[in-house]
N, C-alpha and C. Protein backbone atom coordinates (compact mmCIF):
# COMPACT_ATOMS: atom_id res chain seq x y z
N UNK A 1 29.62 -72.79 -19.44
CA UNK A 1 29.66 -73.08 -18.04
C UNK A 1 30.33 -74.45 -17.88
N UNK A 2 31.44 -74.75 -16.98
CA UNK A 2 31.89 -76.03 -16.34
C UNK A 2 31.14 -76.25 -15.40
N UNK A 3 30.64 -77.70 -15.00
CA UNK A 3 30.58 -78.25 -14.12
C UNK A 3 31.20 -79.27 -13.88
N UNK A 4 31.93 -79.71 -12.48
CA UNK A 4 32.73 -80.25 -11.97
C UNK A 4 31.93 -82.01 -12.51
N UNK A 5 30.52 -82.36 -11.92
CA UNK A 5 29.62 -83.61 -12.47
C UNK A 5 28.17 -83.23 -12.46
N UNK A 6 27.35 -83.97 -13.74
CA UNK A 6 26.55 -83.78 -14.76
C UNK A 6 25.37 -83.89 -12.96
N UNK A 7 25.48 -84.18 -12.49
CA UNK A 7 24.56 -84.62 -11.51
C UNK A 7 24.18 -83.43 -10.48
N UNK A 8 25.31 -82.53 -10.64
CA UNK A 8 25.55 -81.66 -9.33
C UNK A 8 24.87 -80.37 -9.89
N UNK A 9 24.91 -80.47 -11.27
CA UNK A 9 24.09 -79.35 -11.92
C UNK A 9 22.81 -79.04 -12.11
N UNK A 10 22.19 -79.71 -11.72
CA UNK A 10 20.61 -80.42 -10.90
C UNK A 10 20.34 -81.75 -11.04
N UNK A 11 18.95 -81.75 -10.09
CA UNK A 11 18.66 -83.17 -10.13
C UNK A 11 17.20 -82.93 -10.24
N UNK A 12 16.60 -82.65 -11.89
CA UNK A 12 15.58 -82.22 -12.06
C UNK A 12 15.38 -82.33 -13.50
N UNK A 13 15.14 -83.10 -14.54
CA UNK A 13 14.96 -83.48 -15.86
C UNK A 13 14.60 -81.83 -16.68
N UNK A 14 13.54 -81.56 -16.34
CA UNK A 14 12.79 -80.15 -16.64
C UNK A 14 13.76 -79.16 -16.78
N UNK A 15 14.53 -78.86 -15.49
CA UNK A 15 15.37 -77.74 -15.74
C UNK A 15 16.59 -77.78 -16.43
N UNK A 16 17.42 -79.16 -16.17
CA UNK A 16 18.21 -79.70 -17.31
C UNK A 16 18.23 -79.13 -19.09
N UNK A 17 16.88 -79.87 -19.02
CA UNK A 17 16.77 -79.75 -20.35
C UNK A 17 16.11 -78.29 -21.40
N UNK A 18 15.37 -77.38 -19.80
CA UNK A 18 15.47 -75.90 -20.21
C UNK A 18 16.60 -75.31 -20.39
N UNK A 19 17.56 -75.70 -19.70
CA UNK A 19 18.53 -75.02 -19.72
C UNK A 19 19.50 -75.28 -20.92
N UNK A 20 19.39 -76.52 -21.75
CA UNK A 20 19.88 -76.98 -23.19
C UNK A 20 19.15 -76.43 -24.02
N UNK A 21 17.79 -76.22 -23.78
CA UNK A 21 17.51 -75.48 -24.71
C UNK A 21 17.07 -73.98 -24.99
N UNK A 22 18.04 -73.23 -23.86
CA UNK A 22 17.95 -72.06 -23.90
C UNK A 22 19.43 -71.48 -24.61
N UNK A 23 20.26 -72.64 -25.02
CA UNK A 23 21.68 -72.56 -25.88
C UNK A 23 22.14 -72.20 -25.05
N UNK A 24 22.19 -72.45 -23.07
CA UNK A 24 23.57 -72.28 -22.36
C UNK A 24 24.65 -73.34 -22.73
N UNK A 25 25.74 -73.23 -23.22
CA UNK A 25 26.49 -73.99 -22.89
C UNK A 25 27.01 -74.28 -21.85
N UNK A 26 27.55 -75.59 -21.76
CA UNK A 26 27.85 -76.23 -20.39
C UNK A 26 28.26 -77.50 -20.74
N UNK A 27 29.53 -77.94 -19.91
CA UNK A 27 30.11 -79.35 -19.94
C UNK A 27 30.18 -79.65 -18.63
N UNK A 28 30.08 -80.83 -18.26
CA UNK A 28 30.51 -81.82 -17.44
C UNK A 28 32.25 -82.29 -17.02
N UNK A 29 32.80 -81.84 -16.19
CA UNK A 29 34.14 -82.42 -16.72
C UNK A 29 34.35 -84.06 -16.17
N UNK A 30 33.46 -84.62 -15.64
CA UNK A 30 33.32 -86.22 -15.22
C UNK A 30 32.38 -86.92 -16.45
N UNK A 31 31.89 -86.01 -17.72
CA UNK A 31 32.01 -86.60 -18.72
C UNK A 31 32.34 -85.42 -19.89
N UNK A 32 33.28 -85.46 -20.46
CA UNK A 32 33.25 -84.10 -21.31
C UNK A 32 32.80 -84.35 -23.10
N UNK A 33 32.78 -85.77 -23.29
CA UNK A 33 32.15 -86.31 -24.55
C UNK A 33 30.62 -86.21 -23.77
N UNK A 34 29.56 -86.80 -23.46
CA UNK A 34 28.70 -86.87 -23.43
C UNK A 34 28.11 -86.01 -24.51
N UNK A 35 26.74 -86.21 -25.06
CA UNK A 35 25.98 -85.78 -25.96
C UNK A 35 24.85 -85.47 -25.55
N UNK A 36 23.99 -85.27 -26.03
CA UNK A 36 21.81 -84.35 -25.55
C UNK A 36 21.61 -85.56 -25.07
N UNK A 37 21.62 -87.02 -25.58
CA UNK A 37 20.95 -88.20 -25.07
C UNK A 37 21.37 -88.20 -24.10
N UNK A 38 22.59 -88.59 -23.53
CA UNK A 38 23.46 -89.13 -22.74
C UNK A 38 23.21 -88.31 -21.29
N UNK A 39 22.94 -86.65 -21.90
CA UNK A 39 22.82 -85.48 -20.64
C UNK A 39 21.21 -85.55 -20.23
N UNK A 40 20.51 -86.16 -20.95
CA UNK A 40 19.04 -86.33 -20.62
C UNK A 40 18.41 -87.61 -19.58
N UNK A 41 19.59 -88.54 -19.60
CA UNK A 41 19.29 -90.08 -19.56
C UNK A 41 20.06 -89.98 -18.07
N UNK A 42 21.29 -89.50 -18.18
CA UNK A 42 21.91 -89.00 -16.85
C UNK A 42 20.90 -87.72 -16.01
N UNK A 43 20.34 -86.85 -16.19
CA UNK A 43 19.45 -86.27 -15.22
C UNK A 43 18.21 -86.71 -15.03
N UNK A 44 17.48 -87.46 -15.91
CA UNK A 44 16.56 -88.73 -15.41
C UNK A 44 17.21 -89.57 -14.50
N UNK A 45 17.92 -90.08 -14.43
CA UNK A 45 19.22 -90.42 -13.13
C UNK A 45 19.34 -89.98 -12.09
N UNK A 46 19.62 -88.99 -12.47
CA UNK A 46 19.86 -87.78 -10.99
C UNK A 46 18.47 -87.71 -10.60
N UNK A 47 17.42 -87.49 -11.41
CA UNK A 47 16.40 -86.74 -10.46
C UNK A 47 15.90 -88.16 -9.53
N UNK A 48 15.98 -89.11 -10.08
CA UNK A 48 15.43 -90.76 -9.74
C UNK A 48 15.92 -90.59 -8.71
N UNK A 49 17.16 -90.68 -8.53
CA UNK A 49 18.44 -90.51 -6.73
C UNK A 49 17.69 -89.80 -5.81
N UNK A 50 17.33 -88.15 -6.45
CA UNK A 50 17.13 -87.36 -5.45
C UNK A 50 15.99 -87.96 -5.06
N UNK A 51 15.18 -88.26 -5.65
CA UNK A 51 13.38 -88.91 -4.83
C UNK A 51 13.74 -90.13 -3.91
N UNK A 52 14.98 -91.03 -4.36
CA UNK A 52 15.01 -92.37 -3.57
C UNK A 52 15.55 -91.54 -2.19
N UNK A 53 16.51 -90.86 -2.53
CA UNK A 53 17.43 -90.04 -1.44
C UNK A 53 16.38 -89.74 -0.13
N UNK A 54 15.38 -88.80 -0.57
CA UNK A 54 14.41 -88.06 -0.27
C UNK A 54 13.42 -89.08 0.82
N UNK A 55 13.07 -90.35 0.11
CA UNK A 55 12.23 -91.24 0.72
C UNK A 55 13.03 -91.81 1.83
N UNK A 56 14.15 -92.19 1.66
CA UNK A 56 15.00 -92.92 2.56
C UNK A 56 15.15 -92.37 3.89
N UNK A 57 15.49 -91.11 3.69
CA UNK A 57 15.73 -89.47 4.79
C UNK A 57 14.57 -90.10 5.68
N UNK A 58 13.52 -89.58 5.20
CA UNK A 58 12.18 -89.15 5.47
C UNK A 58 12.01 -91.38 6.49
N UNK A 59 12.30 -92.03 6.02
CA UNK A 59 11.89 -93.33 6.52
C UNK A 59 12.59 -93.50 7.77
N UNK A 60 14.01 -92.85 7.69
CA UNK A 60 15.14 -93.25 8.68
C UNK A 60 14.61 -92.09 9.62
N UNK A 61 14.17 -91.08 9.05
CA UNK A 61 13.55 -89.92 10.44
C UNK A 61 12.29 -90.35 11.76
N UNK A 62 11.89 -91.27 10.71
CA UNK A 62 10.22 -91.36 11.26
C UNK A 62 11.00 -92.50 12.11
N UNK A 63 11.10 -93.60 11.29
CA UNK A 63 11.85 -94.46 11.99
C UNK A 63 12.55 -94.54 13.59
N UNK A 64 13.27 -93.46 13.99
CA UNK A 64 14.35 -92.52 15.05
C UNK A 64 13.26 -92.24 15.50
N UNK A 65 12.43 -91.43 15.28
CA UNK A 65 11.31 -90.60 15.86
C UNK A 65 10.31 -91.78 16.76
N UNK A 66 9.87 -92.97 15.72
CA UNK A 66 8.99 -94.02 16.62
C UNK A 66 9.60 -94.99 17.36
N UNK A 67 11.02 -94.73 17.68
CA UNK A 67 12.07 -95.40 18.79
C UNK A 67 12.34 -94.29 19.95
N UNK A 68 11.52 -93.44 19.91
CA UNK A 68 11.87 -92.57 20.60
C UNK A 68 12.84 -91.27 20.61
N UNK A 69 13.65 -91.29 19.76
CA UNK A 69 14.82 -90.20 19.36
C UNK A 69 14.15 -88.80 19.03
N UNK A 70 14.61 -87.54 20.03
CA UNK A 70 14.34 -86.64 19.77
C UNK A 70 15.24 -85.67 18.70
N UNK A 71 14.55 -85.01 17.81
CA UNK A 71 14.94 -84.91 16.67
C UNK A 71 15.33 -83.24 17.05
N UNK A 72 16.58 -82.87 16.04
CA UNK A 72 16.70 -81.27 16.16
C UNK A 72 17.69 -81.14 17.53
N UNK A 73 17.80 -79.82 17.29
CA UNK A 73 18.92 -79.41 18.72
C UNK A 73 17.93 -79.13 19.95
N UNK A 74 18.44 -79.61 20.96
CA UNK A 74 17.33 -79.85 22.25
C UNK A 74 17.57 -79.16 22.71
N UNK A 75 18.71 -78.29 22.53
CA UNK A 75 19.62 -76.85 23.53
C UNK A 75 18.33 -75.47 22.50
N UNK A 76 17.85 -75.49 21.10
CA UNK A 76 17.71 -74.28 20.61
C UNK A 76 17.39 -73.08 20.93
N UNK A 77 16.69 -73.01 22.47
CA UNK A 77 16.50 -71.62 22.88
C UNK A 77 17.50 -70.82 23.13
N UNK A 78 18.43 -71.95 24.14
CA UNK A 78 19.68 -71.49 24.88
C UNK A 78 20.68 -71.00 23.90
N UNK A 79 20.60 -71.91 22.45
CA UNK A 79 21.99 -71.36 21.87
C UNK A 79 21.74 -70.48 21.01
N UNK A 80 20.05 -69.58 20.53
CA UNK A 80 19.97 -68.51 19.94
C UNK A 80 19.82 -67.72 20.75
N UNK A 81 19.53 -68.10 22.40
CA UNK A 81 19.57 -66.28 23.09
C UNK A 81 21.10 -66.09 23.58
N UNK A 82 21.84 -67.38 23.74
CA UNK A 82 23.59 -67.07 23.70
C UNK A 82 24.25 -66.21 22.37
N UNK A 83 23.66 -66.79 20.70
CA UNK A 83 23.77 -66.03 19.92
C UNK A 83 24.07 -64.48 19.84
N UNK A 84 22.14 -64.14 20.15
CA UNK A 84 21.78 -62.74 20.22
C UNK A 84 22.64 -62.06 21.21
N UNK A 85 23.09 -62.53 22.54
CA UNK A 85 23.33 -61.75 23.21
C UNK A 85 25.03 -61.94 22.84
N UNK A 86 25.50 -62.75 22.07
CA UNK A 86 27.21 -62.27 21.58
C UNK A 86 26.96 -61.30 20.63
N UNK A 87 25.86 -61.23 19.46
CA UNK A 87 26.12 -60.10 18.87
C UNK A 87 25.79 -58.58 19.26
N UNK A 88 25.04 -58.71 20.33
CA UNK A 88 24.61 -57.44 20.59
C UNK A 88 25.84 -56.89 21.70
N UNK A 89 27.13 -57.64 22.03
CA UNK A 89 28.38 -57.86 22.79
C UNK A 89 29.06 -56.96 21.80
N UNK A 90 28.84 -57.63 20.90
CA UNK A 90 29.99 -57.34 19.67
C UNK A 90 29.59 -56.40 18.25
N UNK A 91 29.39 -54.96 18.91
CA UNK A 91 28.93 -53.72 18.09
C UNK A 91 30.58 -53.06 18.34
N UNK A 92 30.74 -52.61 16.76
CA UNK A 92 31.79 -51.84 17.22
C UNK A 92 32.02 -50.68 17.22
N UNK A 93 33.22 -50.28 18.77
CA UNK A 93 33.07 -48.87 18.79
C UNK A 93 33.26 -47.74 17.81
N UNK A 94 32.12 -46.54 18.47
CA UNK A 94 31.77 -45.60 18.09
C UNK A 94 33.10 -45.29 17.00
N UNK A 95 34.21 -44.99 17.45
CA UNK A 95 35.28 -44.39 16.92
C UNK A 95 35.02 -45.26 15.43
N UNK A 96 35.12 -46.26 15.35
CA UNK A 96 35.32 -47.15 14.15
C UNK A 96 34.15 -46.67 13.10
N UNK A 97 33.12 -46.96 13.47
CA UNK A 97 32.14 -46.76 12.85
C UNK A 97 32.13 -45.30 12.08
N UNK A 98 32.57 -43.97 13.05
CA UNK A 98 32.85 -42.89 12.35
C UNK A 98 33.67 -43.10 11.10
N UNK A 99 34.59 -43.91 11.36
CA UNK A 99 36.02 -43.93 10.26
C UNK A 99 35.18 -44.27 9.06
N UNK A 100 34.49 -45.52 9.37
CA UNK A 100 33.86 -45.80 8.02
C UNK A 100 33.23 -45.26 7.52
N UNK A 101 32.45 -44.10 8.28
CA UNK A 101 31.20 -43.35 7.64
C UNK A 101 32.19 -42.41 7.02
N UNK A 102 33.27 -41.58 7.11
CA UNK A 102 33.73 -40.75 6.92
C UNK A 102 34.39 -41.14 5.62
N UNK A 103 35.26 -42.67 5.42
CA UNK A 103 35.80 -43.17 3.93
C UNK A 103 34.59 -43.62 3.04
N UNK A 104 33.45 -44.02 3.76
CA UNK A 104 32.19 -44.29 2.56
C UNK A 104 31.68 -43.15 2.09
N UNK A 105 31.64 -42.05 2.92
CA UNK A 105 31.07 -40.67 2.29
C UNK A 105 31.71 -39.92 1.24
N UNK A 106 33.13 -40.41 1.79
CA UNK A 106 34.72 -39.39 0.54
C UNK A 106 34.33 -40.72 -0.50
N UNK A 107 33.53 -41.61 -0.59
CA UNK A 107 33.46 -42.49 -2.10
C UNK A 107 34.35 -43.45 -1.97
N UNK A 108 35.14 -43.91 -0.70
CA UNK A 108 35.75 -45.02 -0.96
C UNK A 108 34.89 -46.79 -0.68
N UNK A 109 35.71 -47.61 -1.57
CA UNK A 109 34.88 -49.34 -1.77
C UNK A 109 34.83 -49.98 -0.69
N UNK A 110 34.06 -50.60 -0.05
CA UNK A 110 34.76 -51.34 1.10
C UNK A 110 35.22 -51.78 0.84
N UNK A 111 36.25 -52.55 -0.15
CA UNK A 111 37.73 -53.05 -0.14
C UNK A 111 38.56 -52.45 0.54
N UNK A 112 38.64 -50.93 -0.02
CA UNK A 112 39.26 -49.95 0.20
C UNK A 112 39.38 -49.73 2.02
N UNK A 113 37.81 -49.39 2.24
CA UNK A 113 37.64 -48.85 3.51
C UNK A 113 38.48 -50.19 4.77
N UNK A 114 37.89 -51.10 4.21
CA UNK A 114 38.42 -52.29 5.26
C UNK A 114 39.95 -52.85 5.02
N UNK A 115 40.71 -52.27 4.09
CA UNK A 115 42.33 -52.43 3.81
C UNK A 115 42.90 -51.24 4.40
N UNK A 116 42.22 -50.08 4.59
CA UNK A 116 42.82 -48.58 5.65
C UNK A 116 42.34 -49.11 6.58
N UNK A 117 41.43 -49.85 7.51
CA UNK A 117 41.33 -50.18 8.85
C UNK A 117 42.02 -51.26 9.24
N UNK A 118 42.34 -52.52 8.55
CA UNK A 118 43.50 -53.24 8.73
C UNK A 118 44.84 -52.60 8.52
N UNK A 119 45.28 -51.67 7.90
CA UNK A 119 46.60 -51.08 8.02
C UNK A 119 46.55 -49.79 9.29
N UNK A 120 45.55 -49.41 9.68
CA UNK A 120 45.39 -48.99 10.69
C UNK A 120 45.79 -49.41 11.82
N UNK A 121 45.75 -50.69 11.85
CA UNK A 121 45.60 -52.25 12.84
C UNK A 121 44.47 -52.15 13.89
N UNK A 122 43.27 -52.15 13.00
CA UNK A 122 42.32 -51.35 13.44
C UNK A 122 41.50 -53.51 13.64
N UNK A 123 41.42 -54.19 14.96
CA UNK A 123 40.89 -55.07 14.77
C UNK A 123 39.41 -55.65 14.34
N UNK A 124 38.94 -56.41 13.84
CA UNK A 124 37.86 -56.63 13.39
C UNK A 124 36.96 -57.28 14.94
N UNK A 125 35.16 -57.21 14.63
CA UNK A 125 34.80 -57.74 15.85
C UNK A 125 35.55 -59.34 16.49
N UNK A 126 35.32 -60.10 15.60
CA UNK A 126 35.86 -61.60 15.92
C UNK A 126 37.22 -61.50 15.73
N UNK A 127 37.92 -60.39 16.23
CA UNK A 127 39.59 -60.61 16.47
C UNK A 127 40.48 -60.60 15.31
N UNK A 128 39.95 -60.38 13.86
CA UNK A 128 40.84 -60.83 13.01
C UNK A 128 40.63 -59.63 11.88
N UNK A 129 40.35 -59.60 10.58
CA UNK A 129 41.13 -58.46 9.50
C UNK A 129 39.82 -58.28 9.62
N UNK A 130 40.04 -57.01 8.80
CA UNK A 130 39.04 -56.64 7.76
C UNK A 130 38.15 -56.79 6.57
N UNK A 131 37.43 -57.20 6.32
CA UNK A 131 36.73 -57.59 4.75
C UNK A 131 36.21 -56.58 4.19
N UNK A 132 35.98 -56.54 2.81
CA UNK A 132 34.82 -55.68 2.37
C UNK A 132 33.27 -55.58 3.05
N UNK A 133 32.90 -57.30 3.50
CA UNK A 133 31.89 -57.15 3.81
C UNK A 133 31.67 -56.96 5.30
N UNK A 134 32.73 -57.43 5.94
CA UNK A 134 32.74 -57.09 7.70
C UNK A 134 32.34 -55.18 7.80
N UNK A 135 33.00 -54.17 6.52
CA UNK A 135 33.30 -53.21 6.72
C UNK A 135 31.82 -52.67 6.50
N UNK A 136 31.08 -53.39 5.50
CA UNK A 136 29.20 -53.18 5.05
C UNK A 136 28.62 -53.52 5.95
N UNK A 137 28.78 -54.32 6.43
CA UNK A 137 27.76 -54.84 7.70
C UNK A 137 27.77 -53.86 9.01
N UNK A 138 29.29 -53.82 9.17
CA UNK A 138 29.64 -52.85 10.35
C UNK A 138 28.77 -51.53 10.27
N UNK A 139 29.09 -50.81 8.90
CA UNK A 139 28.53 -49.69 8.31
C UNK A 139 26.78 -49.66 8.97
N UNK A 140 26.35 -50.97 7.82
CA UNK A 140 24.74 -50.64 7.65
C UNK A 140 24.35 -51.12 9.24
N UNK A 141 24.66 -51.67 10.02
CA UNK A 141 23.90 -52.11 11.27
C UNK A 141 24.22 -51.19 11.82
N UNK A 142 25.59 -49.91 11.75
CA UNK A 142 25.18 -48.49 12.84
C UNK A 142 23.80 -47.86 12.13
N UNK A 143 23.75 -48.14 11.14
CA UNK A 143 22.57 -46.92 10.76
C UNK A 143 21.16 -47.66 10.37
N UNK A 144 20.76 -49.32 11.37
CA UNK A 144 19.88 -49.42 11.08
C UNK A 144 19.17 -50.54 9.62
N UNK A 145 20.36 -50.79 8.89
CA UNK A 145 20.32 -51.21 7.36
C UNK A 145 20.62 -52.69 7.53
N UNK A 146 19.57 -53.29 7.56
CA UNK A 146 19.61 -54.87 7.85
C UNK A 146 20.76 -55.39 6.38
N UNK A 147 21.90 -56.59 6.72
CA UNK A 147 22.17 -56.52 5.35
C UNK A 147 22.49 -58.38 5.41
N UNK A 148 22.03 -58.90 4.13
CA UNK A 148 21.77 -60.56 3.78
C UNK A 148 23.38 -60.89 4.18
């Protein structure tokens, strides 16, 4: 495994050093000599940051908070029932949805399915191509299939 810096790969001594001694390999490329000491002494490092990091957050919040500063988005109702009600705007038509049921059933990938609906010039909800996953989502929310 590369990692870009020794720091970004956690900031947690424990898992660091499970993870050396489960024989993953892995380098650092902001140190690519480093050695076991050097990678142990540097995530004792890192994890030290993340707790100072952590305290600082947490001081400058409270801080804002006992000056009065209201914390968080002050709009949040308004801009998740604006949300809900763009996506429930933006179901797409019936016709489409058949297409896909009809290329997922003949066994085609959504790669596949969503590269025949862009050569179709078949537009996507937000105006633009097709994806594999625009074409899954599209799919599973006609039939109900919540998808991450």
């Amino acid at each position: 495994m590369v990692i870009a810096k020794l720091d970004r790969l956690a900031r947690n001594v424990a898992f660091v050093a499970n993870l050396m001694e489960s024989g993953v390999e892995f380098q650092a490329v902001d140190m690519p000599y480093a050695n076991k000491l050097t990678i142990h002494i540097l995530a004792a490092v890192a994890e030290h940051e993340r707790e100072a990091i952590s305290e600082r957050t947490k001081a400058a919040l409270g801080a804002a908070k006992a000056r009065g500063t209201k914390l968080g988005n002050p709009r949040w109702k308004a801009s998740l029932s604006k949300a809900r009600a763009a996506r429930s705007q933006n179901k797409p038509p019936h016709e489409v949805i058949e297409t896909i049921k009809k290329k997922s059933d003949a066994g085609l990938t959504w790669r596949r399915i969503a590269a025949d609906l862009n050569g179709m010039g078949i537009i996507s909800l937000r105006g633009g191509r097709w994806h594999d996953t625009t074409a899954k989502r599209a799919y599973h929310s006609s039939v109900g299939i919540k998808v991450a």
